[in-house]
C-alpha atoms as a PDB file:
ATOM      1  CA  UNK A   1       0.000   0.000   0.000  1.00  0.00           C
ATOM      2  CA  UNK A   2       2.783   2.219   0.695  1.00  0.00           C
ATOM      3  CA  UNK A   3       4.471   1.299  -2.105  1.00  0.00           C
ATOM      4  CA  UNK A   4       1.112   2.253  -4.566  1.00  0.00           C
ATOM      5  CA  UNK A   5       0.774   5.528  -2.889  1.00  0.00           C
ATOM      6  CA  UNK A   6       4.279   6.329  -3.240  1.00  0.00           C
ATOM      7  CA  UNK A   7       4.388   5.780  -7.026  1.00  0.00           C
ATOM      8  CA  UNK A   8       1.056   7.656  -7.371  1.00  0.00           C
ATOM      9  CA  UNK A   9       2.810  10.555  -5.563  1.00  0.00           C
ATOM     10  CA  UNK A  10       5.879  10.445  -7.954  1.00  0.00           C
ATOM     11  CA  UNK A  11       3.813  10.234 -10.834  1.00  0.00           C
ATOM     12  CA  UNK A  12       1.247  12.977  -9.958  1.00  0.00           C
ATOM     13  CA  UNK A  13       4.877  15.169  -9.344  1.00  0.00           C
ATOM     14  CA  UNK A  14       6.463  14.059 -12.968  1.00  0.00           C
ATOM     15  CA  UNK A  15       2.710  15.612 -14.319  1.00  0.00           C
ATOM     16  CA  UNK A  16       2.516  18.626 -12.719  1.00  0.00           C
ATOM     17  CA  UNK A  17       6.334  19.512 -13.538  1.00  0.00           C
ATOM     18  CA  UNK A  18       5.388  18.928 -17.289  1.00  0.00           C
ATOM     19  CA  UNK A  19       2.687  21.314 -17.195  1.00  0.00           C
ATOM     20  CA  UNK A  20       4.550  23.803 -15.840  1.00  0.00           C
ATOM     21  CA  UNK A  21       7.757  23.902 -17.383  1.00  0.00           C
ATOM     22  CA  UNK A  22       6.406  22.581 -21.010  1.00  0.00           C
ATOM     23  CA  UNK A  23       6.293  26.913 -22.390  1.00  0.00           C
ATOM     24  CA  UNK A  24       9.756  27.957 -20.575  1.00  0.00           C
ATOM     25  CA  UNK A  25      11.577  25.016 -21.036  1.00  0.00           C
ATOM     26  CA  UNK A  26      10.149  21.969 -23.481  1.00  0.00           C
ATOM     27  CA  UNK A  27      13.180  19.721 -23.190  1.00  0.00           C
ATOM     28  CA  UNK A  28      13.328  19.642 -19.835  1.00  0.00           C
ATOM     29  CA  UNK A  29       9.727  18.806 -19.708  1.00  0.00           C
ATOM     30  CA  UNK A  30       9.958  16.224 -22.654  1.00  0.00           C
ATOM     31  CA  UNK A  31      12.229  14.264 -20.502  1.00  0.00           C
ATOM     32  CA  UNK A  32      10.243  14.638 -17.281  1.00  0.00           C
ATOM     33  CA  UNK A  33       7.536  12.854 -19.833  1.00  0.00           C
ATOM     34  CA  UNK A  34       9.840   9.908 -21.145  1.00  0.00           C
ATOM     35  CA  UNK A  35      10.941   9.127 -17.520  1.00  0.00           C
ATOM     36  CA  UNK A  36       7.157   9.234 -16.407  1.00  0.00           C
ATOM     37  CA  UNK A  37       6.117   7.170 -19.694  1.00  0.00           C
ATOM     38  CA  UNK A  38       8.728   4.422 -18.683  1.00  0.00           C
ATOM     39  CA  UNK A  39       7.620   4.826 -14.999  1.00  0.00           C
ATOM     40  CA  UNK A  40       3.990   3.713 -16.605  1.00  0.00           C
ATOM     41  CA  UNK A  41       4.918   0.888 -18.703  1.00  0.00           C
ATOM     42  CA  UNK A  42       7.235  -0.685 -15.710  1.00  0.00           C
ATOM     43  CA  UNK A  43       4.791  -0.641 -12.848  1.00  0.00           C
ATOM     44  CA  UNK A  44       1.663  -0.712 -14.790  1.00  0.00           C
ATOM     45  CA  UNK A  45       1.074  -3.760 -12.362  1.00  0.00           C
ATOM     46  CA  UNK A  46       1.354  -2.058  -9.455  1.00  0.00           C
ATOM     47  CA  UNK A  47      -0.864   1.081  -9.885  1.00  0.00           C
ATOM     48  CA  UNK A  48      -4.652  -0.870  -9.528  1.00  0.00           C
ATOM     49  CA  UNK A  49      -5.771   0.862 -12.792  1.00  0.00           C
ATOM     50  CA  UNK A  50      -7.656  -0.091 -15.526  1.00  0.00           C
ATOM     51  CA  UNK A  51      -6.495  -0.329 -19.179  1.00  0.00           C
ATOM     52  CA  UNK A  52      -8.711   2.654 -20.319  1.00  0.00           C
ATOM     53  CA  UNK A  53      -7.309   4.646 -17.499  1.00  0.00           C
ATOM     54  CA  UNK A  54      -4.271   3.946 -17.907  1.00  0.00           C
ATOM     55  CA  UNK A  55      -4.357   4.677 -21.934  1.00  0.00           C
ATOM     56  CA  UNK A  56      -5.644   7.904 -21.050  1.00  0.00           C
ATOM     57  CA  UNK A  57      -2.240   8.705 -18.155  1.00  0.00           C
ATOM     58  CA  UNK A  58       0.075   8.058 -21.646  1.00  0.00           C
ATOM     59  CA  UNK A  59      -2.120   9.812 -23.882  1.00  0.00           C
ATOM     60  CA  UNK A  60      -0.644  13.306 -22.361  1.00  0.00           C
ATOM     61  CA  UNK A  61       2.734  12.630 -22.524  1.00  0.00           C
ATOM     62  CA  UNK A  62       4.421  10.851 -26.458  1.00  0.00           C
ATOM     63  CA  UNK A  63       5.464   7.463 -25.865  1.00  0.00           C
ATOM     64  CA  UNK A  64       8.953   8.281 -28.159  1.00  0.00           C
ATOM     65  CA  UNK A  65      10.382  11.908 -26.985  1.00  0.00           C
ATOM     66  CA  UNK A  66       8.191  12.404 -24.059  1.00  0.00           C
ATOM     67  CA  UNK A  67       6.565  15.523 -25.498  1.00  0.00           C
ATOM     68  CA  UNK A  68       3.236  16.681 -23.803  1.00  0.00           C
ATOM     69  CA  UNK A  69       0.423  16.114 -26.339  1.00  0.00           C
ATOM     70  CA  UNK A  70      -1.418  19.257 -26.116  1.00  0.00           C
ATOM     71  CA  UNK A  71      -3.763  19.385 -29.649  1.00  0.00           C
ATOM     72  CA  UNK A  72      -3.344  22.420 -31.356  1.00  0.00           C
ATOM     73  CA  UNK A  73      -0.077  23.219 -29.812  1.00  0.00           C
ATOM     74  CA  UNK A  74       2.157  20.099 -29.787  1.00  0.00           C
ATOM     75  CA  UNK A  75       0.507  17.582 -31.074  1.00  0.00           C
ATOM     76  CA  UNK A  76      -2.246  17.034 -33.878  1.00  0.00           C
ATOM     77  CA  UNK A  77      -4.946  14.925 -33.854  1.00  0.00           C
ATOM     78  CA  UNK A  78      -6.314  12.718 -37.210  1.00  0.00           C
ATOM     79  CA  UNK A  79      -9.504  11.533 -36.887  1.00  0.00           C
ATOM     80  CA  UNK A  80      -9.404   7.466 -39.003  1.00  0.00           C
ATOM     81  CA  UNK A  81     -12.640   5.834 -40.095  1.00  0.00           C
ATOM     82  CA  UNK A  82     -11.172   2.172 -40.931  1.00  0.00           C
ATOM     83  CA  UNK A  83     -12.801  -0.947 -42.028  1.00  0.00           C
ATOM     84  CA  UNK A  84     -13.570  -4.205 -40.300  1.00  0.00           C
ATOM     85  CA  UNK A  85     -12.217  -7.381 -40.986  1.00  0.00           C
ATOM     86  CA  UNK A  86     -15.929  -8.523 -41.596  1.00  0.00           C
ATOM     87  CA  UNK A  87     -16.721  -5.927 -43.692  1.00  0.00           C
ATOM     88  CA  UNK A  88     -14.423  -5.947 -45.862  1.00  0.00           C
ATOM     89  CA  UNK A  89     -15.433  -9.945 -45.980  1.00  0.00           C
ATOM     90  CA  UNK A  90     -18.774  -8.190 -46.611  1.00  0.00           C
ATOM     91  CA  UNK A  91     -19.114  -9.677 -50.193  1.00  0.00           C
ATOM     92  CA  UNK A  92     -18.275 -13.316 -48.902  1.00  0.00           C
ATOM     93  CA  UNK A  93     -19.855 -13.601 -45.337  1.00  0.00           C
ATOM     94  CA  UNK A  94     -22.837 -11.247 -45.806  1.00  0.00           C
ATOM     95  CA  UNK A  95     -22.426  -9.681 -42.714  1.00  0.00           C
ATOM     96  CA  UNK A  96     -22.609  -5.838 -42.035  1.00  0.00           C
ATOM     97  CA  UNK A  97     -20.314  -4.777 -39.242  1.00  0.00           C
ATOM     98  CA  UNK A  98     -20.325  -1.247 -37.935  1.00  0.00           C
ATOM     99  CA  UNK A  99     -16.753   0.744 -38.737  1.00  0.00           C
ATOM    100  CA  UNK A 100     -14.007   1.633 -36.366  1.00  0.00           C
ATOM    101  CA  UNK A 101     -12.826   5.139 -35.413  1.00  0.00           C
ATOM    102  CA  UNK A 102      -9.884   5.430 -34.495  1.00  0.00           C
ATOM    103  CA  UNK A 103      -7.648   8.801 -33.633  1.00  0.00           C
ATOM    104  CA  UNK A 104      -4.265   9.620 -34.427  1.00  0.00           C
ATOM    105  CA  UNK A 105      -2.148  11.340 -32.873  1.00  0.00           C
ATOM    106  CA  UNK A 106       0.895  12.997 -34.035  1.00  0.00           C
ATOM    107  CA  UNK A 107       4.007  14.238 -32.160  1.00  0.00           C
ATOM    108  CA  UNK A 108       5.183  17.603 -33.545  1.00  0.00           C
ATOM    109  CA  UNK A 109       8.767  17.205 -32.171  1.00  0.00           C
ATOM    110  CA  UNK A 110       9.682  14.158 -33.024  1.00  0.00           C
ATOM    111  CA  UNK A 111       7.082  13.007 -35.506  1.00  0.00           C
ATOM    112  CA  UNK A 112       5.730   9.814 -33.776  1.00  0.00           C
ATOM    113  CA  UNK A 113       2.065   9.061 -34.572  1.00  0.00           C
ATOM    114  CA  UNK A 114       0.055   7.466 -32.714  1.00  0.00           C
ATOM    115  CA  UNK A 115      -3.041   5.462 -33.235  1.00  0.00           C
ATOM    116  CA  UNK A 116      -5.236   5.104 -30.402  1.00  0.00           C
ATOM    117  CA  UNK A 117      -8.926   3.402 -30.949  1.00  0.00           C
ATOM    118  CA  UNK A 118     -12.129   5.488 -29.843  1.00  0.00           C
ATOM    119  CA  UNK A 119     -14.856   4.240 -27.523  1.00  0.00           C
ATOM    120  CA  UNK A 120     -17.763   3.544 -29.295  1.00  0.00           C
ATOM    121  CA  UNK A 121     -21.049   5.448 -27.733  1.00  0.00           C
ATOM    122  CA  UNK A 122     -24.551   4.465 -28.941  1.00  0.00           C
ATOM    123  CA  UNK A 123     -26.210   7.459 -30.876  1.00  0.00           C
ATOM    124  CA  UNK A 124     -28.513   9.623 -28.169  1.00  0.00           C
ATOM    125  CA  UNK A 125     -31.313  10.548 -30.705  1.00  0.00           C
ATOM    126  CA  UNK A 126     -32.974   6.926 -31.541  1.00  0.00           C
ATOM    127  CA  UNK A 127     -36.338   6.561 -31.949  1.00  0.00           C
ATOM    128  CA  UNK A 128     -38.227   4.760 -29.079  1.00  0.00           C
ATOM    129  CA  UNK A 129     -41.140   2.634 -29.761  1.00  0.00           C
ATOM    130  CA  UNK A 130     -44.113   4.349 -29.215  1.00  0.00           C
ATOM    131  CA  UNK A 131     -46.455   1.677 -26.608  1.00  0.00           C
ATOM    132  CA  UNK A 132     -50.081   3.135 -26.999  1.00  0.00           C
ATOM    133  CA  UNK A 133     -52.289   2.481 -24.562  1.00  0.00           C
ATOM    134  CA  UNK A 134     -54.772  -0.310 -24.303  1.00  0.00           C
ATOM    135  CA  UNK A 135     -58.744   0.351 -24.028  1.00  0.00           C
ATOM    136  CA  UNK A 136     -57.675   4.046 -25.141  1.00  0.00           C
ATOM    137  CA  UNK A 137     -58.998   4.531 -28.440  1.00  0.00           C
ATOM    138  CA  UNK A 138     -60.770   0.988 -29.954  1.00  0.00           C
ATOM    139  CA  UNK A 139     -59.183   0.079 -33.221  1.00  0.00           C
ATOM    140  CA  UNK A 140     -62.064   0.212 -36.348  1.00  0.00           C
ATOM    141  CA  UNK A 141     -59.932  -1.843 -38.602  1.00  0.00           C
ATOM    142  CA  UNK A 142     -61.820  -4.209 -40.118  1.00  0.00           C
ATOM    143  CA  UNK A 143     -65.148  -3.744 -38.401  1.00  0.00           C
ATOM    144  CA  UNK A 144     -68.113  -2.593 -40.754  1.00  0.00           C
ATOM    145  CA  UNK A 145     -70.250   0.291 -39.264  1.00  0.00           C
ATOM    146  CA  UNK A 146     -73.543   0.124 -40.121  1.00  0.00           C
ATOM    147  CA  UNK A 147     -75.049   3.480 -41.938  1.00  0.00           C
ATOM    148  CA  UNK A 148     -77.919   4.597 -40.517  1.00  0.00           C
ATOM    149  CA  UNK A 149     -80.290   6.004 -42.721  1.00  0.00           C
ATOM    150  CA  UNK A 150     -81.446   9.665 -41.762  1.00  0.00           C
ATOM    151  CA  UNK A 151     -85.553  10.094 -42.738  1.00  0.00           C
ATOM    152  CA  UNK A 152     -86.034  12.783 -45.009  1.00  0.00           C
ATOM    153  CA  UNK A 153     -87.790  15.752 -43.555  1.00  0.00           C
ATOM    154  CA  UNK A 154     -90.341  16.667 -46.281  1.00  0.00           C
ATOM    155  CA  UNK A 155     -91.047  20.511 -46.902  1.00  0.00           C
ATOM    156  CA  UNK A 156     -94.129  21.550 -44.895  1.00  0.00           C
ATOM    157  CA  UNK A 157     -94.136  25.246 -45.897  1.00  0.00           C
ATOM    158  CA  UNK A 158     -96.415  25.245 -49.223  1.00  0.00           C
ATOM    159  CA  UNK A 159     -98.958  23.285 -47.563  1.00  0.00           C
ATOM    160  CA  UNK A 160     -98.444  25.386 -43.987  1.00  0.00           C
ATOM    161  CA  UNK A 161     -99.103  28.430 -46.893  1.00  0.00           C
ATOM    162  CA  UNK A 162    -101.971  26.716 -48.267  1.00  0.00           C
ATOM    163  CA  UNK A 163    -103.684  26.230 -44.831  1.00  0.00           C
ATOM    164  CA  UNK A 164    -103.013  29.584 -43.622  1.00  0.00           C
ATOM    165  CA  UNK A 165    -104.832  31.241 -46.608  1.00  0.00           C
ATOM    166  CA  UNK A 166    -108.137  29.033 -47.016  1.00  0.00           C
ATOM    167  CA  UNK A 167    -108.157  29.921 -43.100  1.00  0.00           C
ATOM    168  CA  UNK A 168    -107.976  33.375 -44.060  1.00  0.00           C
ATOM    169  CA  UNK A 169    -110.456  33.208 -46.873  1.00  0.00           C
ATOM    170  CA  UNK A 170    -112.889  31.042 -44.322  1.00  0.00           C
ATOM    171  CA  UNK A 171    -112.499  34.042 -41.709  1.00  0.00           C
ATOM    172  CA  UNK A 172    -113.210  36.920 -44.324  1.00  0.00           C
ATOM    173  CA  UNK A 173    -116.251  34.698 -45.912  1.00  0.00           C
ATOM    174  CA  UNK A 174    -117.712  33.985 -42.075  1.00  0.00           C
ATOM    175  CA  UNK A 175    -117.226  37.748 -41.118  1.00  0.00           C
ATOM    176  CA  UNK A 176    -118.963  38.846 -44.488  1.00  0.00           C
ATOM    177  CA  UNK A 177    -121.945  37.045 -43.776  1.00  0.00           C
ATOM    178  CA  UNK A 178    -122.316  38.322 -39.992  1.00  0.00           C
ATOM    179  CA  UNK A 179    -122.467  41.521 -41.158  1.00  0.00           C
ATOM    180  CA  UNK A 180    -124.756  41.224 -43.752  1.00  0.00           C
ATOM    181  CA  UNK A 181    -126.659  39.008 -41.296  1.00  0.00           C
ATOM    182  CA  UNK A 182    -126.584  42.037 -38.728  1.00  0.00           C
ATOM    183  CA  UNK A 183    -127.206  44.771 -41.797  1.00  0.00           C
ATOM    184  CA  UNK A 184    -130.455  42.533 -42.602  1.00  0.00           C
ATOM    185  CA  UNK A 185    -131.216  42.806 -38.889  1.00  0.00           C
ATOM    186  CA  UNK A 186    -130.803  46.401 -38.278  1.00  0.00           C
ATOM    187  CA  UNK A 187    -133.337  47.030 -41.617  1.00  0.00           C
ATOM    188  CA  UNK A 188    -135.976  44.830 -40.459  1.00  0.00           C
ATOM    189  CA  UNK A 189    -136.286  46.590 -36.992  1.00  0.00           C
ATOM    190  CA  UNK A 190    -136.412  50.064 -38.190  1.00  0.00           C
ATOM    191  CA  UNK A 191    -139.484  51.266 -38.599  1.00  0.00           C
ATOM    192  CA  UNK A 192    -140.787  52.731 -42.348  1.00  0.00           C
ATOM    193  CA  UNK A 193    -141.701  51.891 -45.556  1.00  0.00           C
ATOM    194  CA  UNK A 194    -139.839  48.857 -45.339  1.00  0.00           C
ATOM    195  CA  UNK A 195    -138.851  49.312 -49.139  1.00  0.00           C
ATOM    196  CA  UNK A 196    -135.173  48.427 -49.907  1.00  0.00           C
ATOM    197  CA  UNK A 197    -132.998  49.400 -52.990  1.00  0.00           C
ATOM    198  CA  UNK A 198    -133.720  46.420 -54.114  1.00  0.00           C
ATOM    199  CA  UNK A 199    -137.055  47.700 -54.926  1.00  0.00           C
ATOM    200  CA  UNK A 200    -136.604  50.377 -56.931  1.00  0.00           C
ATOM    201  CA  UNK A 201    -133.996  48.748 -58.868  1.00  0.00           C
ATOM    202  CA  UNK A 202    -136.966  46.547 -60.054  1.00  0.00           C
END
């Protein structure tokens, strides 16, 4: 245990040096790198890490010069699309295989590149089946609906016309008579010669 904390403390030294002697003097700090790189590959045993963590503690320093790989600065990075064994057997085996990135890096002192695979990550926007709910909406497919047949209204107005004026006519033909009904009234009780136009005009 002392051991492992001691080599984590010498390596977390070697890192920190790097970084901050890499502007003012990149030699120096290229060889603080190559002794830290070694330091890696000797006790890689003894350090209870993980392959992918351990790729990633020599990805900052090149494995030839001891350089610190910063992108853009001292290093470039390549970005490989290469194909699979079974697809290139594509033709033969039938078999679709998805492609391997993989990311190079190159050393701008010394030239060293360096191919280092990338973790594949599954693509965030997939579609999700969509589960509809049951008892929801009842599916129609493939049931026949019976049409219902709406009755016909039939237009009422000319005969609601119709009506209307024979009642008319009816009330102007029954008023007609009661007043010649009351006119014939009123000329019998009045006393005189009891002679009506009707008499003269014969």
């Amino acid at each position: 245990m002392e051991g492992t904390n001691a080599l984590n403390s010498k390596l977390a030294f070697l890192q920190t040096a790097i970084h901050k002697i890499a502007v003012e003097s990149p030699t120096v700090a290229a060889t603080l790198g190559a002794e830290r790189d070694l330091l890696l590959q000797s006790l890689d045993a003894d350090l209870n890490m993980s392959a992918k963590e351990l790729r990633q503690l020599r990805q900052e320093t090149c494995g030839a010069c001891g350089n610190l790989m910063t992108p853009g600065w001292s290093s470039s990075v390549i970005q490989l699309k290469q194909l699979t064994k079974g697809k290139i057997r594509r033709k033969k085996l039938q078999v679709k295989k998805s492609s391997v990135k993989e990311m190079v890096h190159c050393c701008l002192r010394c030239n060293r590149k360096t191919t280092l695979p990338l973790d594949y990550r599954p693509p965030k926007h997939t579609r999700k089946p969509v589960l509809r709910e049951t008892g929801s909406v009842p599916s129609t497919i493939g049931v026949v609906v019976p049409v219902m047949e709406t009755p016909e209204i039939k237009n009422s107005a000319p005969k609601t016309a119709s009506t209307s004026s024979k009642q008319r006519a009816k009330a102007r033909k029954g008023g007609l008579q009661a007043m010649l009904a009351q006119s014939k009234v009123q000329a019998s009780s009045k006393p005189g010669l009891g002679l009506d136009l009707m008499d003269f005009m014969q």
